[in-house]
PDB file of N, CA and C in Angstrom:
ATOM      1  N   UNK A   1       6.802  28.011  -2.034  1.00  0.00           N
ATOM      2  CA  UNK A   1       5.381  28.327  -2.120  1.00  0.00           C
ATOM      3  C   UNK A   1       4.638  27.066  -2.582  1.00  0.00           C
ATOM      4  N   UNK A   2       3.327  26.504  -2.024  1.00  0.00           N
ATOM      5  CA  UNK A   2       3.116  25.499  -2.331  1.00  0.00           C
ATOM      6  C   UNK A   2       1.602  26.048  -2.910  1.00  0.00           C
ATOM      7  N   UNK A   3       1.662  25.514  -4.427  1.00  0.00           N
ATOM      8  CA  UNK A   3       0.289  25.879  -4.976  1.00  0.00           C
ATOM      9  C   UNK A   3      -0.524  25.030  -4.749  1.00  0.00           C
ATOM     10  N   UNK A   4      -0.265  23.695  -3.982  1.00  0.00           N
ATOM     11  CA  UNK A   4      -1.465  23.185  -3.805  1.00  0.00           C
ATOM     12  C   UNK A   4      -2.311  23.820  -2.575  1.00  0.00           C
ATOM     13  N   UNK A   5      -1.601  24.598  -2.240  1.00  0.00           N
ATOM     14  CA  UNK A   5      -2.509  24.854  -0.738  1.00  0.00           C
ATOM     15  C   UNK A   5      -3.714  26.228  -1.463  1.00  0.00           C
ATOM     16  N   UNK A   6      -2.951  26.712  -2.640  1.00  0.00           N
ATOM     17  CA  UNK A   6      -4.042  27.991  -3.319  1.00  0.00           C
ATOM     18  C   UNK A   6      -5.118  27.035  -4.584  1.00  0.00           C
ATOM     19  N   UNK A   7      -5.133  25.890  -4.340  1.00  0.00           N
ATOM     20  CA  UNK A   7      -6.053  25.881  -5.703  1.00  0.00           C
ATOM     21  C   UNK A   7      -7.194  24.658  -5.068  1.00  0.00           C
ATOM     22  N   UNK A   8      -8.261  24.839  -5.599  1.00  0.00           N
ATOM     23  CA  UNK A   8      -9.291  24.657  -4.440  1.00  0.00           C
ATOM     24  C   UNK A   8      -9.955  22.973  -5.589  1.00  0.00           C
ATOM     25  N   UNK A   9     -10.656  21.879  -4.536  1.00  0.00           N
ATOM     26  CA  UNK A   9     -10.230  20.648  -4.529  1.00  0.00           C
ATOM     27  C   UNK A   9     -10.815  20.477  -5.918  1.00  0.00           C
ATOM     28  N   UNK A  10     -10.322  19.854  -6.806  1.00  0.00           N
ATOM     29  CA  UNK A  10     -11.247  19.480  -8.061  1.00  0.00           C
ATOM     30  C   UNK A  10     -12.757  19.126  -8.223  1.00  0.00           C
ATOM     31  N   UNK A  11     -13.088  17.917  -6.570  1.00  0.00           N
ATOM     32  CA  UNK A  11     -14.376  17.452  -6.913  1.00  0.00           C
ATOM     33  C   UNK A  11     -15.434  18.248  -6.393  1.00  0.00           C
ATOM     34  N   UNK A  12     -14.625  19.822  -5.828  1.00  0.00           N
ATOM     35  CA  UNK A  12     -15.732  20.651  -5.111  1.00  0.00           C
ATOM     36  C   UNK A  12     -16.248  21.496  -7.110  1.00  0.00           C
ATOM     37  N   UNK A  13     -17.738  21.052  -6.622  1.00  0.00           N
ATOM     38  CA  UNK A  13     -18.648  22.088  -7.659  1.00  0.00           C
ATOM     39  C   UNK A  13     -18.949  23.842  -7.005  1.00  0.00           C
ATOM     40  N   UNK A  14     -18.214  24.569  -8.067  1.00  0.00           N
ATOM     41  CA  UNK A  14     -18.190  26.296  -7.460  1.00  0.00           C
ATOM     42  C   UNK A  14     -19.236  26.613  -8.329  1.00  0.00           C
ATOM     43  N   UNK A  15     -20.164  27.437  -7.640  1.00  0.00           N
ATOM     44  CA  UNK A  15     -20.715  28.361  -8.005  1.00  0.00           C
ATOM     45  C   UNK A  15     -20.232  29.779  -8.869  1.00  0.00           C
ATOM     46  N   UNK A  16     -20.802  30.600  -9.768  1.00  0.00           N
ATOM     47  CA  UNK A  16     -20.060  31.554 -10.190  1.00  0.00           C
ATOM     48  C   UNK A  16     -19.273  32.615  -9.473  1.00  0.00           C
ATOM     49  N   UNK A  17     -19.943  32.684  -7.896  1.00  0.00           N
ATOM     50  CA  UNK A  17     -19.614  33.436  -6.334  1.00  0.00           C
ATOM     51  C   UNK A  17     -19.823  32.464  -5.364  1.00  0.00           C
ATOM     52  N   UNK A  18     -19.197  32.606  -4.647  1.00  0.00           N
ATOM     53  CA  UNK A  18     -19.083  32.233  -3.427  1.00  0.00           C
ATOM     54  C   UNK A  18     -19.437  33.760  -2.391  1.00  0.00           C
ATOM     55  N   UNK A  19     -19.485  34.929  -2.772  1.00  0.00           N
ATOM     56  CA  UNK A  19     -19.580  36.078  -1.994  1.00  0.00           C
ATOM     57  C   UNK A  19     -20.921  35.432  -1.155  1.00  0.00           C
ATOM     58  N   UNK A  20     -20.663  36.185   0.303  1.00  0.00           N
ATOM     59  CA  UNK A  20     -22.130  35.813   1.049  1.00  0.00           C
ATOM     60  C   UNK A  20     -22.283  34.811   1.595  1.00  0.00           C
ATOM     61  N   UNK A  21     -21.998  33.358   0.978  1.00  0.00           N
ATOM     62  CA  UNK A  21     -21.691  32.254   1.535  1.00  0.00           C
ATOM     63  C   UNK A  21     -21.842  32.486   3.279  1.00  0.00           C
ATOM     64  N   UNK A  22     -22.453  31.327   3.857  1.00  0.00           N
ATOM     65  CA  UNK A  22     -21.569  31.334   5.358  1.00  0.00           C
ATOM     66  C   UNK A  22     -21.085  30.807   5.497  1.00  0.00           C
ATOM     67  N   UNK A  23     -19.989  30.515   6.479  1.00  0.00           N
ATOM     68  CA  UNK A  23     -18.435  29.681   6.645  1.00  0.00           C
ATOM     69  C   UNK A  23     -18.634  29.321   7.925  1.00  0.00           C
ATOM     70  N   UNK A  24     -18.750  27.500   7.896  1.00  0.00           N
ATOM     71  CA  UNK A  24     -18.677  27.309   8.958  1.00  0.00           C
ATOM     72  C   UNK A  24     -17.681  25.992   8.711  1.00  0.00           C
ATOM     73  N   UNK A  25     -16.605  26.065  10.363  1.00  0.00           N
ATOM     74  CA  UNK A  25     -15.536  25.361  10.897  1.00  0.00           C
ATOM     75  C   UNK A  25     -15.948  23.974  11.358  1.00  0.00           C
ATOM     76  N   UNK A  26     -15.166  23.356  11.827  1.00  0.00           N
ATOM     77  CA  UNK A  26     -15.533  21.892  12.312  1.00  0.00           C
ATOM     78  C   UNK A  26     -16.508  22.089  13.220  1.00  0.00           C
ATOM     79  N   UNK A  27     -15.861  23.112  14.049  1.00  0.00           N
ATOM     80  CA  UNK A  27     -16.704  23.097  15.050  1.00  0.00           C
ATOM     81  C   UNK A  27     -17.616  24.232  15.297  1.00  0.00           C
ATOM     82  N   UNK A  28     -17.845  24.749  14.275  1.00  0.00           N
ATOM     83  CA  UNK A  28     -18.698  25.805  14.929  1.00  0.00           C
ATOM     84  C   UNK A  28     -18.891  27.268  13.273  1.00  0.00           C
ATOM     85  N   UNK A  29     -20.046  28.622  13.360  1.00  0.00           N
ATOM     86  CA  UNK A  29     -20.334  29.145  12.452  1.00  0.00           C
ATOM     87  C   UNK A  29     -18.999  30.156  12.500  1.00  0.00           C
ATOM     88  N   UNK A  30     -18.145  30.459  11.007  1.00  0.00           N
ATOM     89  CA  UNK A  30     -17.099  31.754  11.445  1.00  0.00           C
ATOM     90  C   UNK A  30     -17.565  32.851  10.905  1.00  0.00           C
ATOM     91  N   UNK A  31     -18.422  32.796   9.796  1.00  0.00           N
ATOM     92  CA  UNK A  31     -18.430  34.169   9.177  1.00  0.00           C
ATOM     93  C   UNK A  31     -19.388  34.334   8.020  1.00  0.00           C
ATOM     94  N   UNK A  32     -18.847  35.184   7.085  1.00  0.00           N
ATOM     95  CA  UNK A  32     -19.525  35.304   5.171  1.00  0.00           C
ATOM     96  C   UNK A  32     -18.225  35.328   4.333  1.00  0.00           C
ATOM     97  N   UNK A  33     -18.189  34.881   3.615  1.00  0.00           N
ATOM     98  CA  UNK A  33     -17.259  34.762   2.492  1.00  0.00           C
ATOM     99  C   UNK A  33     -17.782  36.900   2.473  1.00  0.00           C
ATOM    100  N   UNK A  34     -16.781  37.094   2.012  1.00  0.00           N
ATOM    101  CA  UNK A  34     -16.359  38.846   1.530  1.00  0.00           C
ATOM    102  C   UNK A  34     -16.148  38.885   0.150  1.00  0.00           C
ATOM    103  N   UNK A  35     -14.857  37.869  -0.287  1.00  0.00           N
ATOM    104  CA  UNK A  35     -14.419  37.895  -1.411  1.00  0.00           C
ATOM    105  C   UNK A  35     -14.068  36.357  -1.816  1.00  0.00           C
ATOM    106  N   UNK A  36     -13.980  36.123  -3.146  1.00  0.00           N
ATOM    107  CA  UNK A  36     -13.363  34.848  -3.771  1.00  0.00           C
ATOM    108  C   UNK A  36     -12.678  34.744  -4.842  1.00  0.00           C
ATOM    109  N   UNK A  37     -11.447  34.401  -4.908  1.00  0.00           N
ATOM    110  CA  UNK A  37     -11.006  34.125  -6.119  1.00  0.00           C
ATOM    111  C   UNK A  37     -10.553  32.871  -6.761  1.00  0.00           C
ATOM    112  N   UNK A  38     -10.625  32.907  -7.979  1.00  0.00           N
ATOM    113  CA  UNK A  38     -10.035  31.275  -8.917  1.00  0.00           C
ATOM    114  C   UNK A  38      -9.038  31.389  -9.727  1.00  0.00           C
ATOM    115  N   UNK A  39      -8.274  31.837  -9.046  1.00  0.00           N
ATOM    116  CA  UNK A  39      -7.026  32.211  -9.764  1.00  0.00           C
ATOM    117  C   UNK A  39      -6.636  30.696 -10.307  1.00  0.00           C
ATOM    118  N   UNK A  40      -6.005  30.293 -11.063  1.00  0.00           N
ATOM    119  CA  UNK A  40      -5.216  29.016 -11.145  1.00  0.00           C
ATOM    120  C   UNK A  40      -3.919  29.273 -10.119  1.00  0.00           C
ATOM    121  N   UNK A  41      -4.069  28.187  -9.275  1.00  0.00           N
ATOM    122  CA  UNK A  41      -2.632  28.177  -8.114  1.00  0.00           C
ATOM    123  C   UNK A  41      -2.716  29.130  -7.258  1.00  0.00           C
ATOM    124  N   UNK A  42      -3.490  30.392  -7.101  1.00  0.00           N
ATOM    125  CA  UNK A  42      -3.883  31.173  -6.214  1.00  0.00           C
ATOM    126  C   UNK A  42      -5.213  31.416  -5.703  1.00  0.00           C
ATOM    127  N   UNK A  43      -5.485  30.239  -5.083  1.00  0.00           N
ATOM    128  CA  UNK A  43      -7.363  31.181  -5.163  1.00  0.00           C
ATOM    129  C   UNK A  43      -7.175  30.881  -3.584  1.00  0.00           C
ATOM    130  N   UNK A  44      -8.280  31.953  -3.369  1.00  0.00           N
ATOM    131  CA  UNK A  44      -8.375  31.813  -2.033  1.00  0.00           C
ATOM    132  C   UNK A  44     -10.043  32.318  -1.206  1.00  0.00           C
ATOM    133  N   UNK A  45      -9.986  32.406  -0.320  1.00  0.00           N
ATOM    134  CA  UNK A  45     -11.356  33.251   0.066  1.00  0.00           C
ATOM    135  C   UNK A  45     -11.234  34.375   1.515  1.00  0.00           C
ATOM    136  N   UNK A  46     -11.947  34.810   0.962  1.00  0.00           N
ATOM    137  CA  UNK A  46     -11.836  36.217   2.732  1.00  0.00           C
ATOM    138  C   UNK A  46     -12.932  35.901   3.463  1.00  0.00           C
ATOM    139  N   UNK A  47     -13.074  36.115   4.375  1.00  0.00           N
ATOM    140  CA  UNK A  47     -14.403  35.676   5.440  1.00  0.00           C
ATOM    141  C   UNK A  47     -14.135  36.402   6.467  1.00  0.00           C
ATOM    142  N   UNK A  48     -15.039  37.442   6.639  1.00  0.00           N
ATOM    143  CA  UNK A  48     -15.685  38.549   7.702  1.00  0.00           C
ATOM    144  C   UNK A  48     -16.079  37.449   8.298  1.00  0.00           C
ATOM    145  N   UNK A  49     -15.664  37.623   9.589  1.00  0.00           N
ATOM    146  CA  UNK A  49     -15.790  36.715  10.715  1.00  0.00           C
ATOM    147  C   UNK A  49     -16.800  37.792  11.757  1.00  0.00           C
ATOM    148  N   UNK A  50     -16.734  38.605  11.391  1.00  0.00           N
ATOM    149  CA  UNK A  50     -18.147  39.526  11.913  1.00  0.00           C
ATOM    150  C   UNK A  50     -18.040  39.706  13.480  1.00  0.00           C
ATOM    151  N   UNK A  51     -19.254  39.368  14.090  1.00  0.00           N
ATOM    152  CA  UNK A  51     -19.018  39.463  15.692  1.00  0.00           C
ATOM    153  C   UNK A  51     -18.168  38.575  16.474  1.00  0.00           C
ATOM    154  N   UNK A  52     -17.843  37.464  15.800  1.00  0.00           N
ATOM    155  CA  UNK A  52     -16.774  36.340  16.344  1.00  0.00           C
ATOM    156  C   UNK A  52     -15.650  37.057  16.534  1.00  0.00           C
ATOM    157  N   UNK A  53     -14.889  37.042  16.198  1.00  0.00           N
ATOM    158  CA  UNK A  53     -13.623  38.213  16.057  1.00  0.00           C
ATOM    159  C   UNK A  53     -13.636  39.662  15.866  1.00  0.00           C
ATOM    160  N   UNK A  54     -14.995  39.941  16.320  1.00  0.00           N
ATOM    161  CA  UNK A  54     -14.872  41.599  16.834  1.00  0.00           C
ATOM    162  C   UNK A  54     -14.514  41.771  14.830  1.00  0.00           C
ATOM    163  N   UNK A  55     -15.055  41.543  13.977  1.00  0.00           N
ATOM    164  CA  UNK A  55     -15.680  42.024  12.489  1.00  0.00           C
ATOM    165  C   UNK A  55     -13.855  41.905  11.686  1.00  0.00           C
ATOM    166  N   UNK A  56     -13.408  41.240  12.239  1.00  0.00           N
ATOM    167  CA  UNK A  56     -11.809  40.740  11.568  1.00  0.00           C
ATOM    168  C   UNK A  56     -12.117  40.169  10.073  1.00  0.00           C
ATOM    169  N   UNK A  57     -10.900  40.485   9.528  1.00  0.00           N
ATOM    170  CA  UNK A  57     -11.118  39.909   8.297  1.00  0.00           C
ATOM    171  C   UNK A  57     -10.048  38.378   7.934  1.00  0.00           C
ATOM    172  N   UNK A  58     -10.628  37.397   7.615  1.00  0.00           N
ATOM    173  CA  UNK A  58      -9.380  36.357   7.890  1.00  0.00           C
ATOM    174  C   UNK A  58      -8.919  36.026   6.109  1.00  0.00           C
ATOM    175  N   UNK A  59      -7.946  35.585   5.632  1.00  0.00           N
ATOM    176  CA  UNK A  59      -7.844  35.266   4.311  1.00  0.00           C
ATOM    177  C   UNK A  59      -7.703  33.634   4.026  1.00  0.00           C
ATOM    178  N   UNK A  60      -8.005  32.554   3.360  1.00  0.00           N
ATOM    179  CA  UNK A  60      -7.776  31.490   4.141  1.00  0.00           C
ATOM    180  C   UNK A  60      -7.652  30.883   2.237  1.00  0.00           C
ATOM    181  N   UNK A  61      -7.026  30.110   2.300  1.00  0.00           N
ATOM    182  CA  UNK A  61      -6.150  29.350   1.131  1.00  0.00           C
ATOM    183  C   UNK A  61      -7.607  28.595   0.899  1.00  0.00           C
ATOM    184  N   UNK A  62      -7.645  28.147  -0.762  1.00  0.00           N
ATOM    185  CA  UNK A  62      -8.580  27.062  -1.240  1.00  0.00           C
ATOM    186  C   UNK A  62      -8.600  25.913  -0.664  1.00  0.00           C
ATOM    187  N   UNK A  63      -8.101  25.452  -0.342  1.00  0.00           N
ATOM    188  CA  UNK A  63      -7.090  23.917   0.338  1.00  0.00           C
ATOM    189  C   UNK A  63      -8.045  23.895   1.558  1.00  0.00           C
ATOM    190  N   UNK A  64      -8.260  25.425   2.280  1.00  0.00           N
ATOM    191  CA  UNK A  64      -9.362  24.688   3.467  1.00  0.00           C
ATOM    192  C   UNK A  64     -10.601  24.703   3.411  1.00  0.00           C
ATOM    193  N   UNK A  65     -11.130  24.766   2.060  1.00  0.00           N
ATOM    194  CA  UNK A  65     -12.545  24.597   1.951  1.00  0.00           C
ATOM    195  C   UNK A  65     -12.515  22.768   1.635  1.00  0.00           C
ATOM    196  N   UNK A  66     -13.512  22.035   2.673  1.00  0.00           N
ATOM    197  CA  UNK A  66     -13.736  20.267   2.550  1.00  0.00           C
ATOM    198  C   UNK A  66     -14.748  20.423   1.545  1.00  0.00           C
ATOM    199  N   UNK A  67     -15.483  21.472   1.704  1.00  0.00           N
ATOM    200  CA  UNK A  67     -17.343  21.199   0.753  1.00  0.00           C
ATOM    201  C   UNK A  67     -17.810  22.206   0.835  1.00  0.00           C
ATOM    202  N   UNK A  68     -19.045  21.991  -0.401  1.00  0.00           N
ATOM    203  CA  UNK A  68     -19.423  23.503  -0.505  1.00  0.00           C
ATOM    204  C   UNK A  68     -20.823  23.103  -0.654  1.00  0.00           C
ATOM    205  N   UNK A  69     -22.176  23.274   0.048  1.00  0.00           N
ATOM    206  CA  UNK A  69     -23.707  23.469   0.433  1.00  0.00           C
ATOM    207  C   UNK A  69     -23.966  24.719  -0.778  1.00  0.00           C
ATOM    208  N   UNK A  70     -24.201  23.916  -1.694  1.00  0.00           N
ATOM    209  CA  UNK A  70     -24.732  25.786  -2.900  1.00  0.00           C
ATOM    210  C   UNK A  70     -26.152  26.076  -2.869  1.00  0.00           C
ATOM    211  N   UNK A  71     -26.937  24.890  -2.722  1.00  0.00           N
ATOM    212  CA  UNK A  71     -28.274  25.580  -2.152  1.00  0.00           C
ATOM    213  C   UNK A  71     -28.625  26.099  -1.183  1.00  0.00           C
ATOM    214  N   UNK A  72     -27.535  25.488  -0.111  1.00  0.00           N
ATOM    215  CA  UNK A  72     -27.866  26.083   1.693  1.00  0.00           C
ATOM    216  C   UNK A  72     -27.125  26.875   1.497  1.00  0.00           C
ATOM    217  N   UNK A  73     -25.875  27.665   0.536  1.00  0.00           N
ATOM    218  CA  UNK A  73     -24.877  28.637   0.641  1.00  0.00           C
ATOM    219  C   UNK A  73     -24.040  29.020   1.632  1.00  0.00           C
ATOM    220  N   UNK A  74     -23.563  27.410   1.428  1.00  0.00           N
ATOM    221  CA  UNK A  74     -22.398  27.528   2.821  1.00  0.00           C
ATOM    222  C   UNK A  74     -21.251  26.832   2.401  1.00  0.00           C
ATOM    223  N   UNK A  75     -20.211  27.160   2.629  1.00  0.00           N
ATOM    224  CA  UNK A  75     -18.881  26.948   2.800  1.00  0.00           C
ATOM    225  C   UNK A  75     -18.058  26.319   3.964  1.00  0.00           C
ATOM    226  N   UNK A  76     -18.209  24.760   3.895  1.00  0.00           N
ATOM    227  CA  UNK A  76     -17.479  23.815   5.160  1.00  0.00           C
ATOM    228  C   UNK A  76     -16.191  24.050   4.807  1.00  0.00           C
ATOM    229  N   UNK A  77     -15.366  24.371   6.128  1.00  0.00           N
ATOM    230  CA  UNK A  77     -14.034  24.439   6.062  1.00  0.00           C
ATOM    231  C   UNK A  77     -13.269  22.774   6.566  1.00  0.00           C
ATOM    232  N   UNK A  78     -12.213  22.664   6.521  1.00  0.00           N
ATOM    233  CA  UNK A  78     -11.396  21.536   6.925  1.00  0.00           C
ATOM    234  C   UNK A  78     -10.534  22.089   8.324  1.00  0.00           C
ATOM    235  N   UNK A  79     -10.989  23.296   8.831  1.00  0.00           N
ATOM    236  CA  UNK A  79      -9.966  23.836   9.871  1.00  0.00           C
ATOM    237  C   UNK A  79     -10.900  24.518  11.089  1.00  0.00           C
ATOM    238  N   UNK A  80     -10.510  24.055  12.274  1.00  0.00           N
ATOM    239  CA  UNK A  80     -11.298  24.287  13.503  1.00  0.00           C
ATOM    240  C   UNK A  80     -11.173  26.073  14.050  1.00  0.00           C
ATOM    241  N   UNK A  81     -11.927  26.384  14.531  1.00  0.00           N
ATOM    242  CA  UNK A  81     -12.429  28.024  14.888  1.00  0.00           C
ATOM    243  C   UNK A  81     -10.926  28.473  15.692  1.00  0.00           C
ATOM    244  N   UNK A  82     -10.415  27.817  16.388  1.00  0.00           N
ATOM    245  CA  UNK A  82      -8.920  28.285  16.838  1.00  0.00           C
ATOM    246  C   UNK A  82      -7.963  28.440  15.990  1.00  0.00           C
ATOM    247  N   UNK A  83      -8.450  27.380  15.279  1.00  0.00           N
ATOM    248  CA  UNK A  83      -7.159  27.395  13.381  1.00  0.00           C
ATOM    249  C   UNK A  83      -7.395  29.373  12.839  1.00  0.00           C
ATOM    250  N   UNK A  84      -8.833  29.234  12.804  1.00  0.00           N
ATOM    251  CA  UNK A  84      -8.775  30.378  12.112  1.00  0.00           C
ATOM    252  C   UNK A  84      -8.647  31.633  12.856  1.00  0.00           C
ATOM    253  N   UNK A  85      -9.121  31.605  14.206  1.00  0.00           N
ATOM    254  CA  UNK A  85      -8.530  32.483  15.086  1.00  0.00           C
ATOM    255  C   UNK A  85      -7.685  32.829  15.269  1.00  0.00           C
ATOM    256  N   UNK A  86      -6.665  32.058  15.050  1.00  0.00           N
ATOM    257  CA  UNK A  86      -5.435  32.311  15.472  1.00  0.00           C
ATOM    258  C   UNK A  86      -4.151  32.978  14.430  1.00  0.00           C
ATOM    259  N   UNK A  87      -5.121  32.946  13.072  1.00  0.00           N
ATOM    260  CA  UNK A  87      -4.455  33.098  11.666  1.00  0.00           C
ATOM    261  C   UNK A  87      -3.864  34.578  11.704  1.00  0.00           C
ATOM    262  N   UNK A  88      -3.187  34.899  10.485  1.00  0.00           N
ATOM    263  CA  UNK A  88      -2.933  36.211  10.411  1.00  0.00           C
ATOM    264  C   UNK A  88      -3.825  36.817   9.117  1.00  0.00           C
ATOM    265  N   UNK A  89      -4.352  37.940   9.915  1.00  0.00           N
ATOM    266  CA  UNK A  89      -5.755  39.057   9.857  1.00  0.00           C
ATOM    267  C   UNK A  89      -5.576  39.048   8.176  1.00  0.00           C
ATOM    268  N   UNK A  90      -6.094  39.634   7.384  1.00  0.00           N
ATOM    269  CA  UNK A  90      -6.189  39.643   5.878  1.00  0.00           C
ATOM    270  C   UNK A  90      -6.119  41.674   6.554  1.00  0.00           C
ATOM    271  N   UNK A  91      -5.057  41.997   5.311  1.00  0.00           N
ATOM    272  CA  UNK A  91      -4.871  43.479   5.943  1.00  0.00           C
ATOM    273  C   UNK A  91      -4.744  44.053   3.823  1.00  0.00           C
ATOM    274  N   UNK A  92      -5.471  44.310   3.476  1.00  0.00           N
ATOM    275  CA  UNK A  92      -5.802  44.383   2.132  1.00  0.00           C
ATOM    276  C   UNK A  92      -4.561  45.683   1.579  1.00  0.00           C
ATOM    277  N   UNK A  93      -3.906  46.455   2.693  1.00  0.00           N
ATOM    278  CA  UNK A  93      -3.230  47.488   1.756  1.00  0.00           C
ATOM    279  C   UNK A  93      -1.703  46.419   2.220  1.00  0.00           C
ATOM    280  N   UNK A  94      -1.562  45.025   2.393  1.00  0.00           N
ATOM    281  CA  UNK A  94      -0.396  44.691   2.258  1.00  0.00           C
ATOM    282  C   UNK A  94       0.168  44.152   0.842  1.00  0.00           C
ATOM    283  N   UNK A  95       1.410  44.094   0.873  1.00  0.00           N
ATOM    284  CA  UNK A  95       1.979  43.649  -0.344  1.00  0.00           C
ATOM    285  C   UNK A  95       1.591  41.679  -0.236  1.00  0.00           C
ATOM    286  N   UNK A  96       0.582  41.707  -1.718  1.00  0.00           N
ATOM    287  CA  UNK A  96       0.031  40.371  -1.593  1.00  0.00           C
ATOM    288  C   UNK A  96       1.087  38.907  -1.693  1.00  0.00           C
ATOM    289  N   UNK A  97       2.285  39.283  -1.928  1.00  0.00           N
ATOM    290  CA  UNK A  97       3.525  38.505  -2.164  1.00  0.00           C
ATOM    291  C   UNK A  97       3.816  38.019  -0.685  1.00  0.00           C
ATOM    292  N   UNK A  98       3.715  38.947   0.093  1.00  0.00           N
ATOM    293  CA  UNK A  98       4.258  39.273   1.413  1.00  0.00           C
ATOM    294  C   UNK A  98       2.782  38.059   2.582  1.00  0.00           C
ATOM    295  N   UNK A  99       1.572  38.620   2.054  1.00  0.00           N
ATOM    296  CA  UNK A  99       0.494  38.238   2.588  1.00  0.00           C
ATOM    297  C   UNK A  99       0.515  36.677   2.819  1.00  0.00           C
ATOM    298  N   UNK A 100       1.058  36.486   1.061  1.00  0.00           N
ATOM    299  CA  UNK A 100       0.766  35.014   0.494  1.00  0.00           C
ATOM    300  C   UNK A 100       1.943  33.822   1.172  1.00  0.00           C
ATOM    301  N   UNK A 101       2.909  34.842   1.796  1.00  0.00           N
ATOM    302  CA  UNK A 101       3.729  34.178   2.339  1.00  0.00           C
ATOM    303  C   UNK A 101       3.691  33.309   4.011  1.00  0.00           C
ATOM    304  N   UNK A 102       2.663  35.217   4.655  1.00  0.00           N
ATOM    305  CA  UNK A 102       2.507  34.796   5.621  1.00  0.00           C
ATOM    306  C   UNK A 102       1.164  33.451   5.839  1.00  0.00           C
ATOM    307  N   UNK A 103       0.471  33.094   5.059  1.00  0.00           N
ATOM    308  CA  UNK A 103      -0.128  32.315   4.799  1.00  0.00           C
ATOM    309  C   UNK A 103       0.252  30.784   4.645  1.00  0.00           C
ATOM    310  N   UNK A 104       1.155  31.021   3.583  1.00  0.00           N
ATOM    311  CA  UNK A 104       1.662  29.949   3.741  1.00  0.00           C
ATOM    312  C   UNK A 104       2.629  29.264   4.987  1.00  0.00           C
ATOM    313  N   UNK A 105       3.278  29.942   5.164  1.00  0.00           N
ATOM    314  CA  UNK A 105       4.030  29.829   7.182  1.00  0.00           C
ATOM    315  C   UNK A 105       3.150  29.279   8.103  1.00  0.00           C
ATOM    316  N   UNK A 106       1.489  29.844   7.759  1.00  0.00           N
ATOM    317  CA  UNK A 106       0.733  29.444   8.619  1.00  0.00           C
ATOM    318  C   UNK A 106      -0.092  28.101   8.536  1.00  0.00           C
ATOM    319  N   UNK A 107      -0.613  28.096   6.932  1.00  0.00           N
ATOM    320  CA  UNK A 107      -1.358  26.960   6.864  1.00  0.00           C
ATOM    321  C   UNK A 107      -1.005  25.678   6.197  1.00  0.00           C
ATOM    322  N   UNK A 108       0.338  26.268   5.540  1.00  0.00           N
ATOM    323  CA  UNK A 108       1.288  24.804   5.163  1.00  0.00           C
ATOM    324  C   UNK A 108       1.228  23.644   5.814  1.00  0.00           C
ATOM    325  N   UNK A 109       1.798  23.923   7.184  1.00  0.00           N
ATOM    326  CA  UNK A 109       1.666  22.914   8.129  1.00  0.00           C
ATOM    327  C   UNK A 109       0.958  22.070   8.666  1.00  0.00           C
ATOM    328  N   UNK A 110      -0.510  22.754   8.870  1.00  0.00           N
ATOM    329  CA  UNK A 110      -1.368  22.041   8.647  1.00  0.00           C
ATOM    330  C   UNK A 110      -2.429  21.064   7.727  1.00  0.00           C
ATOM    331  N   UNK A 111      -2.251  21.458   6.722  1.00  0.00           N
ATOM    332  CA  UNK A 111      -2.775  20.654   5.455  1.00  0.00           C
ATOM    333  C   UNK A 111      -1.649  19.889   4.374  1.00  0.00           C
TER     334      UNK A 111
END
């Protein structure tokens, strides 16, 4: 398990929420932040990807947020709209051990 991929970059300044936020990819707008957490070594964020993905829910490690817009309330990711398309769905009644795994399988590799 690699905690650097759950703990989000030092020189990014967080707001007390990130809820609401919009999330946008290299290339393009994905969603709203849903949920956020700051766990130490686990944080991560959810983003309702809304009409893009037919209202999917994606879960995506701290590690891919590059920057954070707190007056424009937006959330730049480090990962392109196919990255996150292609992820596995955030399914909230799974076992989060299990979740955190498939996550990592997925976005290890890339970051």
């Amino acid at each position: 398990m690699d905690t650097d991929l759950w703990t989000y970059n030092e020189s990014l300044d967080r707001p007390r929420s990130l809820d609401g936020f919009g999330v946008v990819a290299l290339d393009g707008d994905v969603g709203k932040v849903d949920e956020a957490t700051y766990d130490v070594g686990a944080s991560y964020i959810v983003v309702d990807t809304g009409p893009w993905i037919f209202g999917r829910k994606v879960l995506l490690p701290a590690k891919a947020i590059a920057r954070l817009d707190i007056p424009g309330e937006k959330v730049y990711l480090r990962l392109k709209m196919d990255q996150i398309k292609d992820s596995p769905g955030f399914d909230e009644s799974a076992d989060p051990a299990r979740r955190r795994e498939e996550i990592d399988a997925y976005y290890g590799p890339i970051f």
